[in-house]
Protein backbone atom coordinates (compact mmCIF):
# COMPACT_ATOMS: atom_id res chain seq x y z
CA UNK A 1 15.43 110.40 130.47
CA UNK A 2 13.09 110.89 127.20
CA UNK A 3 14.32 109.81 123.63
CA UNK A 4 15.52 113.32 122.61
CA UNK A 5 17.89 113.04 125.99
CA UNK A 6 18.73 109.69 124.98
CA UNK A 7 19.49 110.37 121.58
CA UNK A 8 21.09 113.42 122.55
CA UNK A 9 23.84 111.92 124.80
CA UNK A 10 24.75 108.66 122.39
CA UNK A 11 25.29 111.47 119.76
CA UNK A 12 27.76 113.34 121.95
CA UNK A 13 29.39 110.10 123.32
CA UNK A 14 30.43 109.52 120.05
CA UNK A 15 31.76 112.80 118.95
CA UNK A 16 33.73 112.50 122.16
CA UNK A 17 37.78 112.75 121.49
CA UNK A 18 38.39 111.01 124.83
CA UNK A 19 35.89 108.01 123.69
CA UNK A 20 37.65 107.68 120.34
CA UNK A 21 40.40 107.05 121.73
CA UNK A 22 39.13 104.83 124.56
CA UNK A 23 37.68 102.55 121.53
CA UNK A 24 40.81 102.32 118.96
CA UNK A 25 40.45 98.65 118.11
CA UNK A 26 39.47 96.37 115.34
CA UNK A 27 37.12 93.54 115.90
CA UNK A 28 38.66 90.88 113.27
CA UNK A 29 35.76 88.89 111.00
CA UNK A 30 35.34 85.65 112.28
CA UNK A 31 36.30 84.02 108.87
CA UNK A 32 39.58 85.91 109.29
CA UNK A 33 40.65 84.48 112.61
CA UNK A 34 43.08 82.14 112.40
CA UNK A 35 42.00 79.02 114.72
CA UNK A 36 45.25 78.47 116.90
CA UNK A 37 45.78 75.61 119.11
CA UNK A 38 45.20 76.58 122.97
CA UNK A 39 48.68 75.05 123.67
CA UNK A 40 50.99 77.38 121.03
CA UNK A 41 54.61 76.92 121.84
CA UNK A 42 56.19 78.45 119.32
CA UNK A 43 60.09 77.94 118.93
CA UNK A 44 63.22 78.75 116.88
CA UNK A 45 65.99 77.33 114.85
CA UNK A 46 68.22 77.89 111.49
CA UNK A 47 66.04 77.11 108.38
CA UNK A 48 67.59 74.31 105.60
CA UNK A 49 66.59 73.57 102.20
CA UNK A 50 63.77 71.52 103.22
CA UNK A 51 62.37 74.47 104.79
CA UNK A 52 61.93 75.74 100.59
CA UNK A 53 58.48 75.48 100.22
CA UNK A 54 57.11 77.15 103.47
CA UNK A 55 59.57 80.19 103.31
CA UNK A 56 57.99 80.98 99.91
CA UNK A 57 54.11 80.61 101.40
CA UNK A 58 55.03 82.47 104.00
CA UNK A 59 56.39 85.14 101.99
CA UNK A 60 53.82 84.95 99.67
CA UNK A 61 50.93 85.50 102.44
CA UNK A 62 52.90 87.83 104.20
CA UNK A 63 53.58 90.26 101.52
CA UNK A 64 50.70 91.80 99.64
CA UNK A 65 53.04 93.36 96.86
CA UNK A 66 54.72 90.78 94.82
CA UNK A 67 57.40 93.14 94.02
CA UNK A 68 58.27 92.88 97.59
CA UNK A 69 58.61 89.16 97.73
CA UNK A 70 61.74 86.96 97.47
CA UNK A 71 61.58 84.69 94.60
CA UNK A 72 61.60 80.98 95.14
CA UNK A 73 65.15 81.13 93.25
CA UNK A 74 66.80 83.22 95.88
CA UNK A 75 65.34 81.58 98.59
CA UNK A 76 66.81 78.55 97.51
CA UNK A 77 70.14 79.99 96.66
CA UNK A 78 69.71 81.35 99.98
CA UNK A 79 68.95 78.52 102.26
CA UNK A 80 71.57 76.69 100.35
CA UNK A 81 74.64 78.98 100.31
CA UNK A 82 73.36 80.34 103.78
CA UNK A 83 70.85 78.88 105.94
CA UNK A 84 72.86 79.43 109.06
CA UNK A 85 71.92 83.12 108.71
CA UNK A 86 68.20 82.29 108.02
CA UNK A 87 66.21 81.56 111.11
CA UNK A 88 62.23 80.55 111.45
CA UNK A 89 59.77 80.37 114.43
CA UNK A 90 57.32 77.30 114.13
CA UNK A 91 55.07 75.61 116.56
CA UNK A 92 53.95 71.81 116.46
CA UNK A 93 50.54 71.30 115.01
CA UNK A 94 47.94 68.06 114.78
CA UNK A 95 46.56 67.77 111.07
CA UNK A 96 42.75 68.01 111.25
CA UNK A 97 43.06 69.95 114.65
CA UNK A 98 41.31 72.61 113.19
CA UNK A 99 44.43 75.03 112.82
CA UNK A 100 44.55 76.73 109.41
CA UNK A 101 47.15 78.62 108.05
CA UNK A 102 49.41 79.39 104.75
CA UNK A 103 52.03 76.88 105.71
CA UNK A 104 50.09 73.98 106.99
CA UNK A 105 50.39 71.86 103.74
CA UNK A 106 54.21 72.30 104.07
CA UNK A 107 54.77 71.41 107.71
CA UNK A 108 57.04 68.36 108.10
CA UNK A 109 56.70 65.69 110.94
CA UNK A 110 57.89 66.32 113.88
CA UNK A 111 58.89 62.84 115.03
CA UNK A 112 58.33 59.42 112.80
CA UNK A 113 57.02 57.61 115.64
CA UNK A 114 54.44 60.28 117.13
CA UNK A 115 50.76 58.51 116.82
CA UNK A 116 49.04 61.69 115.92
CA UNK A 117 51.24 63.00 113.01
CA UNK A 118 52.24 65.88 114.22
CA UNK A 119 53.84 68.48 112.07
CA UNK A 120 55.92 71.42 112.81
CA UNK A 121 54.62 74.65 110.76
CA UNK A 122 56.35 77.98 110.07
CA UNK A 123 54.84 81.03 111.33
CA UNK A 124 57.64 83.52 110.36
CA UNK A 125 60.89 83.72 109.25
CA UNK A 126 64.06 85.89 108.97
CA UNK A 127 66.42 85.17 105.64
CA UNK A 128 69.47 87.06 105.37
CA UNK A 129 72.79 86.62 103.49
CA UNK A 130 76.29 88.41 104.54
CA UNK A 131 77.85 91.41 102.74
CA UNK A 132 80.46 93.62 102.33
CA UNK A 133 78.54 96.47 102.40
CA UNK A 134 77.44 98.31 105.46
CA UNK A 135 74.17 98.83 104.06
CA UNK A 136 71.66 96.63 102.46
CA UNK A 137 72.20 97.15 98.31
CA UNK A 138 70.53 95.76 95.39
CA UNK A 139 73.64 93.66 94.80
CA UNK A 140 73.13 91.71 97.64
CA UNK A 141 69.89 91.05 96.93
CA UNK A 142 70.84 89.39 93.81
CA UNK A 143 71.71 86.03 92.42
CA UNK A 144 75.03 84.79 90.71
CA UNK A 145 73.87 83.21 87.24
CA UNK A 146 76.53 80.40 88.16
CA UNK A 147 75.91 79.92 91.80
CA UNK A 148 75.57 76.10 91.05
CA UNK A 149 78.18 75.81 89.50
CA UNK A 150 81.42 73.87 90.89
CA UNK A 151 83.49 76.42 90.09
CA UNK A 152 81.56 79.53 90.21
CA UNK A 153 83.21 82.82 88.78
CA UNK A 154 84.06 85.69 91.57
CA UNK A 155 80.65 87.81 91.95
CA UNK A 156 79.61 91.35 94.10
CA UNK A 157 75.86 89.56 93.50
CA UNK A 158 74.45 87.62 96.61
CA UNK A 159 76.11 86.25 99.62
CA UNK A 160 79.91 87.37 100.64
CA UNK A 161 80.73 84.55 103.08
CA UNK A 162 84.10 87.27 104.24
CA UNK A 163 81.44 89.98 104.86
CA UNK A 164 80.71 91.55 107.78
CA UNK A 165 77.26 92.77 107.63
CA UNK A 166 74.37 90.34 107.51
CA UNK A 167 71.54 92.19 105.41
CA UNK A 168 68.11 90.71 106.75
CA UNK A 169 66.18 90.84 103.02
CA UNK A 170 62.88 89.04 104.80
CA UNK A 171 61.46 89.15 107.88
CA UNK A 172 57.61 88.11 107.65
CA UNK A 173 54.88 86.77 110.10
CA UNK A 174 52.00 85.21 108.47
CA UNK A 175 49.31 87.38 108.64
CA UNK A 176 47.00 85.59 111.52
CA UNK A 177 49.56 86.21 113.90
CA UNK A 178 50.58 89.73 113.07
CA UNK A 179 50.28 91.37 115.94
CA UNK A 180 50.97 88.99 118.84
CA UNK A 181 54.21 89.50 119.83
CA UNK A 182 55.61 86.54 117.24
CA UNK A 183 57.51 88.56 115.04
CA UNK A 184 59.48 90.26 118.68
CA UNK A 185 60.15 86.89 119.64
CA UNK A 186 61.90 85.69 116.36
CA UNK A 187 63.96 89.19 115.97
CA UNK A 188 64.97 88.99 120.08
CA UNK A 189 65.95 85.21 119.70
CA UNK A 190 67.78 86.01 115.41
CA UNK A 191 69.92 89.06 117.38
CA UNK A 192 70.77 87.11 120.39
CA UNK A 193 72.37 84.35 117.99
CA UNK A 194 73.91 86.44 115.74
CA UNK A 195 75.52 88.50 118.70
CA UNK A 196 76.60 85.13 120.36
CA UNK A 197 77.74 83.64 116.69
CA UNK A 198 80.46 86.75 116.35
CA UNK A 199 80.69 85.97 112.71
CA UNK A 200 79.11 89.86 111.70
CA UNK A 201 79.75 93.38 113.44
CA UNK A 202 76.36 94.55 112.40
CA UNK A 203 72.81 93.76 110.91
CA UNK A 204 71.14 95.82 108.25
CA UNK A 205 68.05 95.87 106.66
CA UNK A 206 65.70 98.38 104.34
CA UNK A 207 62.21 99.13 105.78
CA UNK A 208 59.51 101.50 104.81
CA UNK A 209 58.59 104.41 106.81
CA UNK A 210 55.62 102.69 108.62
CA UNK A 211 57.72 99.93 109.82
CA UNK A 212 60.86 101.81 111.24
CA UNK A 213 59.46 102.43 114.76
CA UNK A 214 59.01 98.78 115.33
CA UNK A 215 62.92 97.82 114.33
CA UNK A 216 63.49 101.08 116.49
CA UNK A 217 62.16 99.08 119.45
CA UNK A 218 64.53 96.17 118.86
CA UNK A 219 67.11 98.38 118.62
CA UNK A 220 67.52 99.10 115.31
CA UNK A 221 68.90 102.70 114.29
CA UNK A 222 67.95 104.56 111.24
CA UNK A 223 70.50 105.71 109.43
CA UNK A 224 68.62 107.49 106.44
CA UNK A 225 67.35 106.92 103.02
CA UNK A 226 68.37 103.79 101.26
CA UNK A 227 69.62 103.70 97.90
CA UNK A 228 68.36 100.21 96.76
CA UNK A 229 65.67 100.13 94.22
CA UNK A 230 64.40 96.57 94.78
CA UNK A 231 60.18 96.66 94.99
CA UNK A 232 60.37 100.10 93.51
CA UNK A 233 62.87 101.46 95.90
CA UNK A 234 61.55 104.25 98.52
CA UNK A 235 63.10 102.36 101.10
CA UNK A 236 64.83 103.34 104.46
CA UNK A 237 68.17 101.82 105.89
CA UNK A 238 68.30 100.57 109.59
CA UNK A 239 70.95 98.97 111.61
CA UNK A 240 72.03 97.65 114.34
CA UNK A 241 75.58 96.84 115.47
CA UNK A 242 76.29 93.61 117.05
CA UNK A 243 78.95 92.86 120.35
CA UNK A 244 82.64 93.11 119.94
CA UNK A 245 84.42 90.15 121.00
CA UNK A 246 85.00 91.53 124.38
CA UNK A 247 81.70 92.68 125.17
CA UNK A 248 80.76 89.24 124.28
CA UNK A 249 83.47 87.95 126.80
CA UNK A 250 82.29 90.30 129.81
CA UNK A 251 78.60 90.10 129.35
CA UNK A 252 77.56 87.09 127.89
């Protein structure tokens, strides 16, 4: 084949449809892989107060628009008044191993007695509050002014522990591991508790447009435009209705 055949064929390989879409992927900078440890086991449990500090570098890394980021005030009146509801995925790390990521500086030991130090590091995390809404609102995304106080006064702001809707207000993977199945994991394994807890008859949550087919695959239903306002508002509602009591009792 000559040059002008040559050139001639890598010119109409590439204005190919079919090879377009044979080649739809992103080859990620080398300084922006994240260097995970060959052995990630990444598990679940509630978050706590002592969790503070790497919910809010999470959710700082996670969310490029600050106006879209929980304040470190509500996620402490959150994990306070309801870390049962809040949930994080987090896998055991070495220090000096050569994993880095947002929340490495805040991982806490794992065990006192392990030789190497271990630490266990957040890699996402769901943070919700209960409401008597059916829909997420810009009430319950606030904050009582008195919520430390020992005899706070009665308040449609923030967490309604008689609610029966628990509004998911974050649910964020750190950026390296967007994309690797670690944000399914931590929704699956937050529903399945929730549905097994009984203490809600649905979840809701606000999402923009480019995010509602992925709750759609967990199961999530969306029920139309939401009327919240919080980031600048443009926001759609989704939902998803947890067990009754005796589907809970015949299925598990």
């Amino acid at each position: 084949m000559s040059s002008q055949q040559e050139e001639a064929a890598a010119a109409a390989a590439a204005a190919s449809p079919s090879t377009d879409r044979q080649r739809q992927f992103v080859i990620v900078p080398e300084s922006q892989q994240v260097k995970a440890p060959t052995n990630l086991h990444p598990y679940t449990r509630p978050l706590t107060i002592s969790d503070l500090d790497s919910c809010v570098a999470l959710e700082n890394a996670a969310f490029t628009n600050p106006e879209e980021r929980a304040t470190r005030e509500k996620f402490r009146y959150r994990l306070t008044k309801c870390g049962e509801l809040c949930y994080g995925i987090f896998c055991t790390v070495v220090p000096g191993s050569g994993f880095e990521i947002e929340t490495i500086a805040t991982g806490k030991p794992v065990e006192s007695s392990r030789r190497n130090g271990a630490i266990s590091v957040l890699l996402g995390h769901v943070i919700s509050t209960k409401t008597n809404d059916s829909v997420a609102t810009d009430n319950s995304m606030g904050v009582p002014e008195d919520w430390e106080s020992t005899s706070p006064k009665p308040s449609r702001l923030g967490h309604q522990e008689e609610g029966r809707t628990i509004v998911l207000h974050s649910v964020a993977v750190l950026p390296g591991f967007q994309g690797r199945g670690i944000g399914r994991v931590l929704m699956m394994s937050y529903m399945q508790h929730m549905n097994g807890a009984g203490i809600a008859d649905r979840l809701s949550l606000i999402a923009h447009d480019h995010k509602t087919s992925w709750y759609e695959k967990l199961g999530f239903t969306n029920t139309g435009k939401s009327e919240a306002t919080f980031g600048g508002g443009n926001w759609i509602n989704m939902g998803f209705h947890l067990k009754t009591l005796e589907a809970r009792t015949a299925y598990g």
